[in-house]
C-alpha atoms as a PDB file:
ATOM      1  CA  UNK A   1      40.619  49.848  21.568  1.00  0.00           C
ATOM      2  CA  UNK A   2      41.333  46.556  19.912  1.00  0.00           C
ATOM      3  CA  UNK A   3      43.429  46.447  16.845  1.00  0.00           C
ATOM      4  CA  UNK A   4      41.785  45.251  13.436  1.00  0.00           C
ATOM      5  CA  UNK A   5      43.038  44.190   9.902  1.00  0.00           C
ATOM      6  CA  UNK A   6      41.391  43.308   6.776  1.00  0.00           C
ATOM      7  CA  UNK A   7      42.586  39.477   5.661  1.00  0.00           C
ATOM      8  CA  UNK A   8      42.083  37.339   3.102  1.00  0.00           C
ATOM      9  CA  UNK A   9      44.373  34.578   1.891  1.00  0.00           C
ATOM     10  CA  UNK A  10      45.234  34.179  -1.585  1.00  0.00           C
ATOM     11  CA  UNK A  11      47.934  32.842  -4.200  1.00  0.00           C
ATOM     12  CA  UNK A  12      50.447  35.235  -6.043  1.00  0.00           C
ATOM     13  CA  UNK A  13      51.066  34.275  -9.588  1.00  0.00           C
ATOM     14  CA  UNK A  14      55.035  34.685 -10.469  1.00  0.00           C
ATOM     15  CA  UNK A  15      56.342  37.377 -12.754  1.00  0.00           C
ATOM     16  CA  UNK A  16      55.901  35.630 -16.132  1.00  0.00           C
ATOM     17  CA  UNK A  17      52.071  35.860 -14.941  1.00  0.00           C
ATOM     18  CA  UNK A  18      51.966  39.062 -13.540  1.00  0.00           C
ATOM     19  CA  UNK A  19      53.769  40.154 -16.747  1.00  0.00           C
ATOM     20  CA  UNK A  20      50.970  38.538 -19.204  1.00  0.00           C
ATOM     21  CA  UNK A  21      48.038  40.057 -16.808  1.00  0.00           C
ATOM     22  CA  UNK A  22      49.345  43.053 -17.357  1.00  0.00           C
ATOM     23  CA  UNK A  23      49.555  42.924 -20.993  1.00  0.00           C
ATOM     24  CA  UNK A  24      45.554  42.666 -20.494  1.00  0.00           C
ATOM     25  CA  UNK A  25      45.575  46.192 -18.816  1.00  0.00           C
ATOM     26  CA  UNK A  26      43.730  49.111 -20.808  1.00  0.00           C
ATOM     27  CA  UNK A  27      41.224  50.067 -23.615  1.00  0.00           C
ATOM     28  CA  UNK A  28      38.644  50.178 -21.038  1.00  0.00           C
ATOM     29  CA  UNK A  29      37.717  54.278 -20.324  1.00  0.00           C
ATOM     30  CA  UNK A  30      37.053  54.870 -16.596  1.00  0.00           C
ATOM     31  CA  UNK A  31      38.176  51.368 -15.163  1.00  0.00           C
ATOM     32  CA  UNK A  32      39.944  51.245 -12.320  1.00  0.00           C
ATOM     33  CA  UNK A  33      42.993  49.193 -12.931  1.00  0.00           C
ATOM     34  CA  UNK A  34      44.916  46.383 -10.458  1.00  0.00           C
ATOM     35  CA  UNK A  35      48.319  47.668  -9.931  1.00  0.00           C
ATOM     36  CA  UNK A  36      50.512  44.413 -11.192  1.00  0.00           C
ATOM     37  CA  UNK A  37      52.063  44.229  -7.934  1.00  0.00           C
ATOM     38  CA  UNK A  38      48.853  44.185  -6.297  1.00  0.00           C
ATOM     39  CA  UNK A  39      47.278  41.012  -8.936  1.00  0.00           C
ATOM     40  CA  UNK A  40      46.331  37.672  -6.601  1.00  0.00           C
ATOM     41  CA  UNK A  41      44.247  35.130  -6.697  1.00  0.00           C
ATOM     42  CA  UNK A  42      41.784  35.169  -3.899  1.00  0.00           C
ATOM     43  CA  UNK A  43      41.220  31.893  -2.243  1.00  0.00           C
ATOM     44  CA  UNK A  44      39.207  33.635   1.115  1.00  0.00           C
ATOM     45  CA  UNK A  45      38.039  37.182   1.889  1.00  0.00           C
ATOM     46  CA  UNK A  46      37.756  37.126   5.463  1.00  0.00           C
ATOM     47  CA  UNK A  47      37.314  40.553   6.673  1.00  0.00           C
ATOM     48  CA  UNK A  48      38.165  42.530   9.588  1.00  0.00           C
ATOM     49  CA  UNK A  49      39.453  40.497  12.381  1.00  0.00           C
ATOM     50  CA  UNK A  50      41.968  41.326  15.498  1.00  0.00           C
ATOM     51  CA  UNK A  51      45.049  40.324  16.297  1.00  0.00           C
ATOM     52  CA  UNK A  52      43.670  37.639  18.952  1.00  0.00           C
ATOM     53  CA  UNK A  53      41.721  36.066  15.503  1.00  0.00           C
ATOM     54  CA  UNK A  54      44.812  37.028  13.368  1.00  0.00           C
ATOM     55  CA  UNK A  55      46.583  34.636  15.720  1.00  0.00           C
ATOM     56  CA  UNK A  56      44.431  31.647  15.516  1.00  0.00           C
ATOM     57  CA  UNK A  57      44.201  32.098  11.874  1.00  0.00           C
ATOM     58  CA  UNK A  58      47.926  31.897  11.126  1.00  0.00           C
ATOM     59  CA  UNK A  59      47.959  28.830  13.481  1.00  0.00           C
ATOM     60  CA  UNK A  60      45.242  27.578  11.635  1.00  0.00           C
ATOM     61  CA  UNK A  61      46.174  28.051   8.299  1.00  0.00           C
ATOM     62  CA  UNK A  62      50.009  25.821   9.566  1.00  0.00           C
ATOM     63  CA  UNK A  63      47.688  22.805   9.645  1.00  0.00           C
ATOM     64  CA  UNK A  64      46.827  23.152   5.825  1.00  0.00           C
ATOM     65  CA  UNK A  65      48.250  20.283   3.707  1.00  0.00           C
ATOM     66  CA  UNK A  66      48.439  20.414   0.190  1.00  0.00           C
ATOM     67  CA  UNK A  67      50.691  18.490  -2.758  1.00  0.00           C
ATOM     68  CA  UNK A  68      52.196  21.923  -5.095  1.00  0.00           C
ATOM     69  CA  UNK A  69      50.566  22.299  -8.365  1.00  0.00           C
ATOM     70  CA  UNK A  70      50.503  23.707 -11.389  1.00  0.00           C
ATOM     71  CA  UNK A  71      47.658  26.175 -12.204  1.00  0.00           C
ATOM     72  CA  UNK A  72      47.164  28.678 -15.471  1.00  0.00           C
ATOM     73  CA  UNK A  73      45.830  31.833 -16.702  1.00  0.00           C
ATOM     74  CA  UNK A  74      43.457  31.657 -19.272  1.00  0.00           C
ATOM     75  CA  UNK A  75      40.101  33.221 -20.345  1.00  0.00           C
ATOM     76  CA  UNK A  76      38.582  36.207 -18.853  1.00  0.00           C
ATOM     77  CA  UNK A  77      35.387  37.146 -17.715  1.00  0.00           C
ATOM     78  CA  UNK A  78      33.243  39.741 -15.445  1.00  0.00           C
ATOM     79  CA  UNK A  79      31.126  39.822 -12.805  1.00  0.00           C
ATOM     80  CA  UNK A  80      28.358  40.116 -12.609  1.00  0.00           C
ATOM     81  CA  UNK A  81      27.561  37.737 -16.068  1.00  0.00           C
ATOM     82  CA  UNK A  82      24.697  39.703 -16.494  1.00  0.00           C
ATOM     83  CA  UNK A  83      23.630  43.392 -16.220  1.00  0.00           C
ATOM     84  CA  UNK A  84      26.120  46.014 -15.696  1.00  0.00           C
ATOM     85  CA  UNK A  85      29.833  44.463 -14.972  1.00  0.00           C
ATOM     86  CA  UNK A  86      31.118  45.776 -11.941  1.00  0.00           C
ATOM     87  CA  UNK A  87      34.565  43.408 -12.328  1.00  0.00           C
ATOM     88  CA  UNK A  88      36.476  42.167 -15.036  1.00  0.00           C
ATOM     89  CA  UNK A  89      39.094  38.915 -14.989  1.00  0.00           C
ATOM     90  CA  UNK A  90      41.123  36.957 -16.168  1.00  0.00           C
ATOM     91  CA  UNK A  91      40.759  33.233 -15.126  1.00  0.00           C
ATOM     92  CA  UNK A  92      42.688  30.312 -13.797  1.00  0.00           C
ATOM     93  CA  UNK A  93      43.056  26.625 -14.811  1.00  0.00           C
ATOM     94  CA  UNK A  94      41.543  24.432 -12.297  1.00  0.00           C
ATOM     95  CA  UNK A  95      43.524  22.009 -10.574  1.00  0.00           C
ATOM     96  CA  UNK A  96      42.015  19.794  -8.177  1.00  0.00           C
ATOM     97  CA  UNK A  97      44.826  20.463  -5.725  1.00  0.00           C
ATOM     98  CA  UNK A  98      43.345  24.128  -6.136  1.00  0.00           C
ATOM     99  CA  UNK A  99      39.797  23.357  -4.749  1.00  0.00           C
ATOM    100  CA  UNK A 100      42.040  21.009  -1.795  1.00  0.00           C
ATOM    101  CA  UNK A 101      43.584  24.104  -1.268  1.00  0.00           C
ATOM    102  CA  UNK A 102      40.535  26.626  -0.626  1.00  0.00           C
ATOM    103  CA  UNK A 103      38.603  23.574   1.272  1.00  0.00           C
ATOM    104  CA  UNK A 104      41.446  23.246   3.454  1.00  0.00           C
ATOM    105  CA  UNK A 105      41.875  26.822   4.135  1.00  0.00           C
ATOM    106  CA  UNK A 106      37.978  26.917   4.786  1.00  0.00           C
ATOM    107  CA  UNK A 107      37.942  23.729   7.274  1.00  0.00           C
ATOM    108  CA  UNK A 108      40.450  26.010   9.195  1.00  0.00           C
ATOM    109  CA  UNK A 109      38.708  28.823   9.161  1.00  0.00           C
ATOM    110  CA  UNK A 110      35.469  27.489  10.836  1.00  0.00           C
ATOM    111  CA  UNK A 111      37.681  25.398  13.311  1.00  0.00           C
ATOM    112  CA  UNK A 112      39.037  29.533  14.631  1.00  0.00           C
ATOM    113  CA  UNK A 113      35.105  30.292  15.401  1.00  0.00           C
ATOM    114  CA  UNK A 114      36.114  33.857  13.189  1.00  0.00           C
ATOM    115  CA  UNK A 115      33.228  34.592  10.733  1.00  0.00           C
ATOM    116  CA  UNK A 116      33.854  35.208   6.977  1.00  0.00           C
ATOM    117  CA  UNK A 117      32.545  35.716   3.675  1.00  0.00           C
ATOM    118  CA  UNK A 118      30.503  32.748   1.959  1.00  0.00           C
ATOM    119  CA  UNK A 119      30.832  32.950  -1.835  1.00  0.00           C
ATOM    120  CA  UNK A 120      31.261  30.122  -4.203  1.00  0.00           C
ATOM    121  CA  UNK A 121      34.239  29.872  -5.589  1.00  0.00           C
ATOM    122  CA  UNK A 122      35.147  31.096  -9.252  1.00  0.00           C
ATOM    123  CA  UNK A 123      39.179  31.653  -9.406  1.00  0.00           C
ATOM    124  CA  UNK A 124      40.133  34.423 -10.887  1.00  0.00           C
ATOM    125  CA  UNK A 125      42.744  37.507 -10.589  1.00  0.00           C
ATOM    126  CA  UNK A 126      40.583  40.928 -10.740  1.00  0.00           C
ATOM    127  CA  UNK A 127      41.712  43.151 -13.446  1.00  0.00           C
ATOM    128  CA  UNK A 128      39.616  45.881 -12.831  1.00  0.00           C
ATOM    129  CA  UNK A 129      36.641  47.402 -11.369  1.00  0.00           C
ATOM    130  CA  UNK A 130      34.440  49.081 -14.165  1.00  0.00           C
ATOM    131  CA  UNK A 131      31.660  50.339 -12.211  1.00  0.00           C
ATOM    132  CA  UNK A 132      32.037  53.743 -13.870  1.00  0.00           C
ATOM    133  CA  UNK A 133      33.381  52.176 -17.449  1.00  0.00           C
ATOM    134  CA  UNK A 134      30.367  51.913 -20.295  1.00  0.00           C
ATOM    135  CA  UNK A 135      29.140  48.384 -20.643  1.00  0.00           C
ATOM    136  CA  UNK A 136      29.861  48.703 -24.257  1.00  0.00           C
ATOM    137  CA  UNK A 137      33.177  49.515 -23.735  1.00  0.00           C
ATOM    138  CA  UNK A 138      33.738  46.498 -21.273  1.00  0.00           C
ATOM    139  CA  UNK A 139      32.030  43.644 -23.929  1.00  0.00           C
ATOM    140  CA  UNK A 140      34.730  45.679 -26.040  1.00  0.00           C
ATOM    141  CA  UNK A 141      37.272  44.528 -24.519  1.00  0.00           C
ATOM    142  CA  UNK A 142      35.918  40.837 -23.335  1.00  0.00           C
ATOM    143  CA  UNK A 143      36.416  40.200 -26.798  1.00  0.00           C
ATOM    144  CA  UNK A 144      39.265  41.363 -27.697  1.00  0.00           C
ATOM    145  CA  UNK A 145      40.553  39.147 -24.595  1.00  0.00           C
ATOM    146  CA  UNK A 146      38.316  36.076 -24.903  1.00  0.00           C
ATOM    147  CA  UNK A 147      41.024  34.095 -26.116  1.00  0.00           C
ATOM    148  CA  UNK A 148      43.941  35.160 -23.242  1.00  0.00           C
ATOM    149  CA  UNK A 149      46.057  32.171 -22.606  1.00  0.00           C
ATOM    150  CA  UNK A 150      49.026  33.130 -19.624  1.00  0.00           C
ATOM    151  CA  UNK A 151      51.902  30.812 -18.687  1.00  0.00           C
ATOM    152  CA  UNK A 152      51.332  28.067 -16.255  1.00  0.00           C
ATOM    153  CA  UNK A 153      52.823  28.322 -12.930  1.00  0.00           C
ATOM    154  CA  UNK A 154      54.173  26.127  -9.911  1.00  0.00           C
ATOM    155  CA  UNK A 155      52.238  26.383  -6.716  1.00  0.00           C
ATOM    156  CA  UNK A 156      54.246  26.365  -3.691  1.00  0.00           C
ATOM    157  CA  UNK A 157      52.635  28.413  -1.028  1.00  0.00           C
ATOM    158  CA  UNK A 158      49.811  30.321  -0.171  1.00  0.00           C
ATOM    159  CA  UNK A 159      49.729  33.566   2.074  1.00  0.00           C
ATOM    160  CA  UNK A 160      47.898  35.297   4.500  1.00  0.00           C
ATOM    161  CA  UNK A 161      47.566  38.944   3.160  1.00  0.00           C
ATOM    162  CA  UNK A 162      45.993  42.435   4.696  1.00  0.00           C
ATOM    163  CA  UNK A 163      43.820  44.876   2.781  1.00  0.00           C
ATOM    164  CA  UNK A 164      45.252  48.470   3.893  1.00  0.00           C
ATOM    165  CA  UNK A 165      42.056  50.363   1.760  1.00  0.00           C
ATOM    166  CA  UNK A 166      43.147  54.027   1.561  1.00  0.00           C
ATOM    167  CA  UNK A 167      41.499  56.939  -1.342  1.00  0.00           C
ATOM    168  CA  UNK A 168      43.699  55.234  -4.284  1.00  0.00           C
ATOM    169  CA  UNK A 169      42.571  51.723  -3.771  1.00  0.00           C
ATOM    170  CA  UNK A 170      43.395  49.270  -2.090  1.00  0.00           C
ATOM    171  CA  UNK A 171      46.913  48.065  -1.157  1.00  0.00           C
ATOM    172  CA  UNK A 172      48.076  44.678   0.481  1.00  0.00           C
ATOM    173  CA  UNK A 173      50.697  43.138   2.402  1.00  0.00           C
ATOM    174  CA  UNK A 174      51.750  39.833   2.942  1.00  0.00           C
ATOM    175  CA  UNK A 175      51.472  38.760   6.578  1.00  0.00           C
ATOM    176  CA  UNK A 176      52.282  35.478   6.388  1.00  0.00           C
ATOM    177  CA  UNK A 177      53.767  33.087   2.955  1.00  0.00           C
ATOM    178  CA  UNK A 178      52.824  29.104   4.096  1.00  0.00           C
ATOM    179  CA  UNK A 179      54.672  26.331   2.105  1.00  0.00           C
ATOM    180  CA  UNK A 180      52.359  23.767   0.724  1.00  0.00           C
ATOM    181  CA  UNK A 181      53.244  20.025   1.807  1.00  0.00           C
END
């Protein structure tokens, strides 16, 4: 039987980030909170791929070449933007080097043949899921947060990262960190 993992790749925000994010955590009742350790910013869900695709994806993902950059936190939001939210975030700063960034990653995606997720892209670090939370409860708290402005950070990699899903949520690992040009 052929080995699988969940991947995506994604962008860890330092500790001054993760520390801010965090201060965002709670007064929603029945959301299901991000560990901090667990916060990212996802640039591509793949999905479950073997180690043969896990391969060509690392190589892939070598060829990227992006310029560091500087990206913040600021704003939050939820998904869906209308009906009941399922999600709620905290947004990023766009940086054009940011939307290099997930193109690259994409171009080398399709160049492995492995099939992934198509969603436009709206950066953001999830929060929370709030499936079970009262939409009341999350507009609540959208406002309390509207204004959220986090540090600004340094871009200097990017990483290849698992999904191990498990009863308490899901945790992830870093499989491989790639330097930016």
């Amino acid at each position: 039987m052929t080995r699988t993992e969940r991947l995506f790749v994604a962008i860890q925000p330092t500790e001054p980030v993760r520390t801010a994010l965090t201060g965002l955590i709670g007064d929603i009742a029945r959301a299901r909170w991000t560990p901090p350790p667990q916060l990212h910013l996802t640039l591509r869900f793949i999905g479950e791929v073997s180690n043969e695709a896990r391969q060509r994806i690392e190589e892939a993902l070598d060829h990227v070449r992006v310029q560091p950059f500087f990206l913040g936190a600021e704003g939050t939001g939820r998904f869906p933007p209308r009906g009941h939210p399922s999600v709620v975030w905290a947004g990023v700063t766009g940086h054009p080097h940011l939307h290099q960034l997930r193109q690259q990653v994409d171009d080398g995606l399709l160049a492995t043949g492995v099939p992934f997720e198509l969603r436009p892209f709206v950066p953001h670090f999830t929060l929370a899921r709030t499936g079970e939370a009262s939409a009341g409860a999350v507009e609540h708290w959208l406002k309390q947060h509207r204004d959220f402005i986090g540090p600004a950070w340094r871009v200097n990699a990017f990483h290849l990262m698992a999904s191990d899903l498990t009863p308490e949520g899901a945790g992830h690992r870093v499989l491989k960190t790639i330097a930016l040009a």
